[in-house]
Protein backbone atom coordinates (compact mmCIF):
# COMPACT_ATOMS: atom_id res chain seq x y z
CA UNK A 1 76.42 109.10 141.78
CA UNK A 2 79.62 110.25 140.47
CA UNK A 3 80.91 108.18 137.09
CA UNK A 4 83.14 105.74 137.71
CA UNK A 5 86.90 107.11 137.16
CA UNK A 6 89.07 104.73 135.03
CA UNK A 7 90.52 101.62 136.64
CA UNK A 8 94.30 101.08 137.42
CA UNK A 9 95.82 101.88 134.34
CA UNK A 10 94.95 105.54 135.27
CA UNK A 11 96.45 106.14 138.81
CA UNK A 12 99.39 104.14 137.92
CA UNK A 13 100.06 106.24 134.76
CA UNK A 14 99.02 109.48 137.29
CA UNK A 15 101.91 108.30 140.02
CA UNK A 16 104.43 107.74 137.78
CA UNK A 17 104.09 111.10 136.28
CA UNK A 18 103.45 112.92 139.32
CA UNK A 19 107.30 111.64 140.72
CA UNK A 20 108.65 112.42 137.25
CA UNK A 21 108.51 116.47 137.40
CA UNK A 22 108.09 118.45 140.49
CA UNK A 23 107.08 122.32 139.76
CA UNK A 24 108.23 125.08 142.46
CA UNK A 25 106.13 125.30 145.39
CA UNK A 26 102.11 126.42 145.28
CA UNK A 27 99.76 127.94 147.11
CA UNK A 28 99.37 124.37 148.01
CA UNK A 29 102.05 124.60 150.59
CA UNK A 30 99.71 126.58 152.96
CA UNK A 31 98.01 124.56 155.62
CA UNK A 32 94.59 123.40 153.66
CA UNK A 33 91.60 125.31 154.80
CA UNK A 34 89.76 122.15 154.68
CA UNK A 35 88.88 120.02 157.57
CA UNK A 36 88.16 116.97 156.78
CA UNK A 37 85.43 114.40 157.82
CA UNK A 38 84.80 110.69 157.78
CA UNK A 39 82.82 111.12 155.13
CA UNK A 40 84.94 113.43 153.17
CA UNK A 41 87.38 111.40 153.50
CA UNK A 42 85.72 108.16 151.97
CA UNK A 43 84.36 110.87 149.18
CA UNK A 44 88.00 111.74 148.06
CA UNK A 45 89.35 108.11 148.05
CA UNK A 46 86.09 107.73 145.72
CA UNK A 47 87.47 110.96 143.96
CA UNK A 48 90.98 108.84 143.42
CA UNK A 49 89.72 105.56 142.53
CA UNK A 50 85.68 105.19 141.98
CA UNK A 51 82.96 103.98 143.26
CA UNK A 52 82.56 99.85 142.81
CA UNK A 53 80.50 98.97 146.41
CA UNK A 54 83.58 97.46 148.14
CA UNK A 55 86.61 98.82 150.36
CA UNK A 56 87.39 102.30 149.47
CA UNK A 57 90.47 101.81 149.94
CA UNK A 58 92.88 98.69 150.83
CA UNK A 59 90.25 96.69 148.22
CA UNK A 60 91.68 94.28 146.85
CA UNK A 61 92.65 91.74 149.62
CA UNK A 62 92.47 88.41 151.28
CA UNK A 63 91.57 86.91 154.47
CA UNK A 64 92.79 84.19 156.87
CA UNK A 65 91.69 82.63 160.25
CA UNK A 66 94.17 81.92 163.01
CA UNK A 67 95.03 82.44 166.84
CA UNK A 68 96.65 85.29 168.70
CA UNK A 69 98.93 84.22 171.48
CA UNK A 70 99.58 87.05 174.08
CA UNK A 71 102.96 87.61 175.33
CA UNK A 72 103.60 87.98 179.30
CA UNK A 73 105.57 91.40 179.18
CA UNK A 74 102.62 93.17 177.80
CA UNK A 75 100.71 93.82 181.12
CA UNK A 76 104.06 95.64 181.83
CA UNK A 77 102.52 98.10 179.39
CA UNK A 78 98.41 97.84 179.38
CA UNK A 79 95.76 96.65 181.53
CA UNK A 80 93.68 95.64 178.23
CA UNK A 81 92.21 91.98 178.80
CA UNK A 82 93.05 90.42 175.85
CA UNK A 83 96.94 90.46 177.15
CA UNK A 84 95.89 88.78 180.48
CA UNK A 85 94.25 85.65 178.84
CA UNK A 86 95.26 82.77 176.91
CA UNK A 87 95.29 81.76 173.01
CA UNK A 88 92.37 84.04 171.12
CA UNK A 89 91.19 83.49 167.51
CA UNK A 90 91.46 86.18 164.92
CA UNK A 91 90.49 87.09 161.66
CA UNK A 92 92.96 88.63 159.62
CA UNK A 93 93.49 90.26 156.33
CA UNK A 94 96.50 91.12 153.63
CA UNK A 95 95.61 94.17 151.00
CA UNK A 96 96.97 95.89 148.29
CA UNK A 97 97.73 99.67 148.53
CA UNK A 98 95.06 101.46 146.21
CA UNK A 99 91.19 101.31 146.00
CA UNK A 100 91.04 99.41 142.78
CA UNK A 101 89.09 95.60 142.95
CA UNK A 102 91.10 94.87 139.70
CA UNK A 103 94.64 95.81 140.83
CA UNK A 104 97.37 94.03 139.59
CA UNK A 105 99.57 92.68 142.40
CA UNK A 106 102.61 94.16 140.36
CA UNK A 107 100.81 97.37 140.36
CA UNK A 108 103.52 100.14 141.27
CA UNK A 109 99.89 101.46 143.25
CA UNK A 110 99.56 98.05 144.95
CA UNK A 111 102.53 99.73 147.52
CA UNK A 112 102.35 99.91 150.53
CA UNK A 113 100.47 96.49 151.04
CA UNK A 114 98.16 96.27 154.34
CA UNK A 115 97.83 93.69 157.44
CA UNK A 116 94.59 94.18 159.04
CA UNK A 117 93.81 91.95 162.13
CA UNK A 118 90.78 91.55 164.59
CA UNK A 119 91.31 89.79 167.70
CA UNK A 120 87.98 88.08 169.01
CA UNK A 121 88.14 89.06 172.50
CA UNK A 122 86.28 87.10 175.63
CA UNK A 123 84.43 90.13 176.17
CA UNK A 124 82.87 91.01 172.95
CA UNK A 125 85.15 93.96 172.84
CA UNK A 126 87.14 92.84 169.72
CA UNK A 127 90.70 94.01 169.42
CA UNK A 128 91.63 95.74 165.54
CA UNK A 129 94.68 96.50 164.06
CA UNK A 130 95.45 98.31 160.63
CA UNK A 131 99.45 98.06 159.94
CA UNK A 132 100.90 98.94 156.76
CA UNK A 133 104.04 98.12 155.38
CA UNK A 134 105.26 101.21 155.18
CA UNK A 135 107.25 102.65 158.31
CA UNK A 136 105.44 106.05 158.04
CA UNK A 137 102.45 107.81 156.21
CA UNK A 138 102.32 109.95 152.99
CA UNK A 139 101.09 113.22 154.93
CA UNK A 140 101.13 114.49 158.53
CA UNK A 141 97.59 114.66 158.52
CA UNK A 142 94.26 113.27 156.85
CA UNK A 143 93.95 116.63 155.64
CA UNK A 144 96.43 116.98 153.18
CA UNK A 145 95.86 112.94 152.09
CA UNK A 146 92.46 114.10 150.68
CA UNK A 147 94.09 117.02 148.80
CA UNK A 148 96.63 114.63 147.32
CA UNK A 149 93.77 111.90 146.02
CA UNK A 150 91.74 114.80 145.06
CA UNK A 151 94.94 115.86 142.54
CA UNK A 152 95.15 112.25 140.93
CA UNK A 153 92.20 112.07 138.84
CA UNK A 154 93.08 115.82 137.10
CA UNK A 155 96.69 114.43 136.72
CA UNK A 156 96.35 111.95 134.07
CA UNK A 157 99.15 112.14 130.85
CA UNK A 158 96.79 114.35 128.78
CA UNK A 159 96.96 116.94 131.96
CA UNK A 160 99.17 120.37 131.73
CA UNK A 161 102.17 119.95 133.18
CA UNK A 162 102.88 120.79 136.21
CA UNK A 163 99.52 119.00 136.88
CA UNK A 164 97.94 118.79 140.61
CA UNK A 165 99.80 115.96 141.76
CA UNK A 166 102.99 117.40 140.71
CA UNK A 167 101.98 120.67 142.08
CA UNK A 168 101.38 118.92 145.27
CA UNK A 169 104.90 116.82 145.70
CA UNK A 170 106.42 119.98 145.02
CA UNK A 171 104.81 121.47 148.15
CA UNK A 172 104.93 118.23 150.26
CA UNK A 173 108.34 116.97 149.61
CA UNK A 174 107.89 113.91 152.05
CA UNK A 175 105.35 112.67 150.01
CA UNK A 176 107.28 112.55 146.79
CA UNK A 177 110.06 110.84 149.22
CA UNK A 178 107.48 108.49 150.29
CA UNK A 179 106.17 107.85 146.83
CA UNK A 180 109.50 106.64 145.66
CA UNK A 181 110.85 104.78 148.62
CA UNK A 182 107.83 102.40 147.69
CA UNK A 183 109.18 98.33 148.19
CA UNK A 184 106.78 95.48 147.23
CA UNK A 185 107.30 92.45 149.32
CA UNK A 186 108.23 88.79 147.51
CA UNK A 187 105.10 87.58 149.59
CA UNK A 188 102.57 88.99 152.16
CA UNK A 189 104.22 86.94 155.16
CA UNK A 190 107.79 88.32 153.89
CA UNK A 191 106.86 91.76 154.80
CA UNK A 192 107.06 93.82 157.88
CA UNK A 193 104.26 95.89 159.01
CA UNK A 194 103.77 99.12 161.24
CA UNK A 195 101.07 100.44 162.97
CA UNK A 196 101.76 104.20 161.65
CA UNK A 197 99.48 105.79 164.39
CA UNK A 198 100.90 106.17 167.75
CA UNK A 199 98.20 104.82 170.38
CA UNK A 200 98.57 105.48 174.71
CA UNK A 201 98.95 102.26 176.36
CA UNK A 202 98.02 102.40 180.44
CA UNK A 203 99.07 100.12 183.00
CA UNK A 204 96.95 98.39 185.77
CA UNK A 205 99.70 100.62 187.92
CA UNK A 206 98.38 103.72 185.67
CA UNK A 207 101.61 104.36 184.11
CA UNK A 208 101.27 105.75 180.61
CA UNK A 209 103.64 105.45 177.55
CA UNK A 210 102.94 105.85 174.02
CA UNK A 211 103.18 103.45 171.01
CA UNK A 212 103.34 102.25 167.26
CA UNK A 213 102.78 98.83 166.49
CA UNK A 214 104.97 96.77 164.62
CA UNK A 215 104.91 93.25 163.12
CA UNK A 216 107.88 91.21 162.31
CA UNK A 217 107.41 88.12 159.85
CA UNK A 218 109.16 84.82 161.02
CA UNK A 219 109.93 83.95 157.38
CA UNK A 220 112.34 86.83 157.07
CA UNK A 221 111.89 89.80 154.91
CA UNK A 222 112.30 89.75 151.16
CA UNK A 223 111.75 92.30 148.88
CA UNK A 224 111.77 92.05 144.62
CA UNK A 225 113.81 94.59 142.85
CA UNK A 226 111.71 96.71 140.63
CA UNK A 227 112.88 94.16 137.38
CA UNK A 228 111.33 91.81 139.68
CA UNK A 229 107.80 92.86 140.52
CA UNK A 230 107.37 94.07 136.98
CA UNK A 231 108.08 90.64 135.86
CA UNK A 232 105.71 89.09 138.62
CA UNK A 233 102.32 88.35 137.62
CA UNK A 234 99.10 90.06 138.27
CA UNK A 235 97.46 87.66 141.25
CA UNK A 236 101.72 86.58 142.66
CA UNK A 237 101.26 87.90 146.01
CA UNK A 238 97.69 86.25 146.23
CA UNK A 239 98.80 82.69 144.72
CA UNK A 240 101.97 82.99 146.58
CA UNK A 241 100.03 83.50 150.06
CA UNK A 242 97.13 81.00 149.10
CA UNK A 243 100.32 77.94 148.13
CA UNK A 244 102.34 78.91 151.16
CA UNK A 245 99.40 78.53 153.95
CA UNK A 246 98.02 75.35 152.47
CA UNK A 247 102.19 73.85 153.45
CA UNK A 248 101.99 75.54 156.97
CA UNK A 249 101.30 78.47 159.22
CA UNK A 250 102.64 81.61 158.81
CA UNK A 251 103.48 83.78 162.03
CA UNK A 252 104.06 87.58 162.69
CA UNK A 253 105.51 88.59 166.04
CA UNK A 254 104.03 91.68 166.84
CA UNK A 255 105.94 94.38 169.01
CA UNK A 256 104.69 97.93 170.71
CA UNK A 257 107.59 100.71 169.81
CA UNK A 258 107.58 102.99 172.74
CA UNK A 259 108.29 106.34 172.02
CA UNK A 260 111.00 108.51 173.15
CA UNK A 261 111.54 112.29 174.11
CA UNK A 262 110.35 114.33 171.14
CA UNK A 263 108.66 111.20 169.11
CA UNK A 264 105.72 112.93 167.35
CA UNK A 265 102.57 110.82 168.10
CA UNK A 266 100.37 112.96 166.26
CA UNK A 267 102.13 113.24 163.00
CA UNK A 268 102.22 110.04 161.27
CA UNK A 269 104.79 110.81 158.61
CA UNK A 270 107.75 110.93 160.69
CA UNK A 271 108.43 107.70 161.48
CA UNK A 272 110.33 107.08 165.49
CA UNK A 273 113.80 106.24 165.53
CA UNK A 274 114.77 102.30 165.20
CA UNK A 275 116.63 102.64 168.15
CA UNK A 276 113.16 103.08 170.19
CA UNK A 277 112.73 99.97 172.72
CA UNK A 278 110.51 97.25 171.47
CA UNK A 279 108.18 95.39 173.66
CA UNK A 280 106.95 91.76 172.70
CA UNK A 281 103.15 91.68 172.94
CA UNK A 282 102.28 88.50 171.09
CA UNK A 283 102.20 86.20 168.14
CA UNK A 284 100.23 85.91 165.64
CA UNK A 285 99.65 82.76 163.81
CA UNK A 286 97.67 82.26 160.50
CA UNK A 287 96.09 79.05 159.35
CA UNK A 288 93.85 78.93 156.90
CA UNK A 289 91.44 81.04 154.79
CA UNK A 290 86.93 81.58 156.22
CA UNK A 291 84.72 78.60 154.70
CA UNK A 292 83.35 81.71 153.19
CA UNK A 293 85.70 84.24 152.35
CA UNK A 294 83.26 86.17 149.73
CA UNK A 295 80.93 86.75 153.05
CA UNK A 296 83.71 87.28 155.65
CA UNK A 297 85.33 90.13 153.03
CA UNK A 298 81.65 91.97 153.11
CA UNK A 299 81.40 91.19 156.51
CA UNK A 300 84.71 91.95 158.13
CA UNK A 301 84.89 95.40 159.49
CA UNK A 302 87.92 96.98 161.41
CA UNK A 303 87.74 99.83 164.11
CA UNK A 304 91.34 100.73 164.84
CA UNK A 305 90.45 103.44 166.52
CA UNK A 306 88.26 101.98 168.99
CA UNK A 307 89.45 102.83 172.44
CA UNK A 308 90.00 99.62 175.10
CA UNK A 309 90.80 99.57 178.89
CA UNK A 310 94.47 100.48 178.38
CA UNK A 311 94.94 101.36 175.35
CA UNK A 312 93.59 104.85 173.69
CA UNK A 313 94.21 106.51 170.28
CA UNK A 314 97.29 109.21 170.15
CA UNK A 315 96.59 110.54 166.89
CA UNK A 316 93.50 112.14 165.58
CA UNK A 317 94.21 110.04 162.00
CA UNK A 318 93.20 106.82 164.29
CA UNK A 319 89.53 108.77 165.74
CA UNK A 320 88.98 109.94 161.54
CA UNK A 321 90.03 106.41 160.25
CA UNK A 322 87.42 104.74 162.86
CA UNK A 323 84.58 107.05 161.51
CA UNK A 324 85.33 106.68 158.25
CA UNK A 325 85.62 102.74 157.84
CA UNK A 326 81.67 102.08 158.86
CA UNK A 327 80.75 104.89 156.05
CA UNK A 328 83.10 102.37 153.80
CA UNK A 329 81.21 99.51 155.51
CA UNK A 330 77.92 100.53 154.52
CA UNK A 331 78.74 101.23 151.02
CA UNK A 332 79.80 97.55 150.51
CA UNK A 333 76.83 95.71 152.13
């Protein structure tokens, strides 16, 4: 078993000193000979941020129960069943970015934040979601991910400058761009989320278009200023969440973007153009957290790349993420 690396104070300290010098571009900016695998893939977020038996990634997080509430206009889109029906419950779960148990909810790491949601369907076949909030990805590819959480651990203030990760922002500009475009929401329901893979949706007419999920919060967006989050406490997104769902619900619209000529739906960095048509598919509407959230955080597991009648994943990121989160799974039980 590999030692565990140090805790947050390290890939914070890592991050902020990989955006603060880029070096020219490396052998790096080749394609990387590596293909990588489920399992690789939950090795090198292990590389980034230890092993503690609990979500490699996305860790520190919590969970409510609520309903989903399809809208009409979706069958215009997919045949899947869970559009066709009435109210469904779901299970559904806010995150923090890195895979640290102990992050600080002020972390500059704890960007973007994650909305993971699992539809109990009639069926048995369960409907999940990942979203993040975060209108693209850091890399085009899973690939080049795993050489960038490889880089953090070597690229700690004692390393040589320029260190790994520096080496690697160099080579991958978008990822330094995505780096610092980092916001951190005032609350969890406050934030938008996207579904950054593009999935097909097929109609019961067997028309085919692809899509990206988004989710729009009904109480408005609102974002702190960086003055702001460092002046937040460690747990304010969690006590903010936890004060504002004992008072009420809190309800996310979600959308399907449909993708235009020359939208990318395999490369998950490049985010579609806002002016791409938006199709209603539901609501979502949270109420309160499991009777046992300690066993439904073990317990919950999401396959977003699961294929359904009418909907299929786009992007080869979705078929890796679905084969990597049972390895995660596993590791927690």
């Amino acid at each position: 078993m590999r030692p565990r690396l140090p805790s947050h104070a390290f890939i914070r300290t890592a991050a902020v000193a990989a955006l603060a010098a880029f070096a020219a571009p490396s052998p790096l900016s080749a394609a990387n000979p590596v293909r990588e695998t489920p399992a690789s893939m939950v090795a090198a977020l292990h590389t980034a941020f230890g092993e503690h038996h609990a979500r490699a990634v996305h860790t520190k997080g919590v969970m409510f129960e609520g309903t989903f509430t399809p809208d009409k206009g979706a069958a215009a889109l997919t045949r899947e069943p869970i559009f066709a029906g009435g109210e469904r419950p779901i299970l559904a779960r806010f995150s923090l970015f890195a895979g640290l148990p102990d992050l600080p909810d002020n972390d500059v790491a704890a960007s973007p934040a994650g909305l993971g949601i699992k539809i109990k369907a009639a069926d048995g076949d369960d409907f999940d979601i990942e979203a993040n909030q975060h209108k693209d990805f850091i890399t085009a590819t899973f690939d080049e991910f795993a050489v960038f959480l490889r880089a953090l651990p070597a690229s700690g203030p004692e390393a040589a400058h320029p260190n790994p990760a520096e080496t690697f922002l160099a080579a991958h500009p978008h990822a330094a761009e995505f780096l610092a475009s980092r916001t951190y929401p005032a609350s969890f329901a406050q934030a938008t989320y996207f579904g950054i893979n593009a999935v097909k949706f097929t109609n019961a007419k067997g028309r085919s278009v692809f899509v990206r999920y988004q989710f729009i919060p009904r109480a408005g967006e609102h974002y702190l200023s960086p003055d702001e989050r460092k002046a937040a406490g460690g747990s304010y997104l969690h006590d903010e969440i936890a004060r504002r769902i004992s008072e009420g619900p809190v309800t996310f619209d979600w959308y399907a973007q449909v993708a235009g000529p020359g939208d990318k739906v395999d490369d998950p960095s490049v985010a579609w153009p806002d002016s791409r048509r938006l199709v209603p598919l539901g609501t979502f509407t949270l109420v309160h957290a499991p009777a046992d959230p300690e066993t439904a955080q073990r317990t919950l597991l999401f396959l977003p790349g699961q294929p359904h009648p009418g909907v299929e994943p786009a992007d080869p990121m979705l078929v890796l993420r679905n084969g990597a989160y049972p390895i995660s799974f596993r590791e927690r039980q």
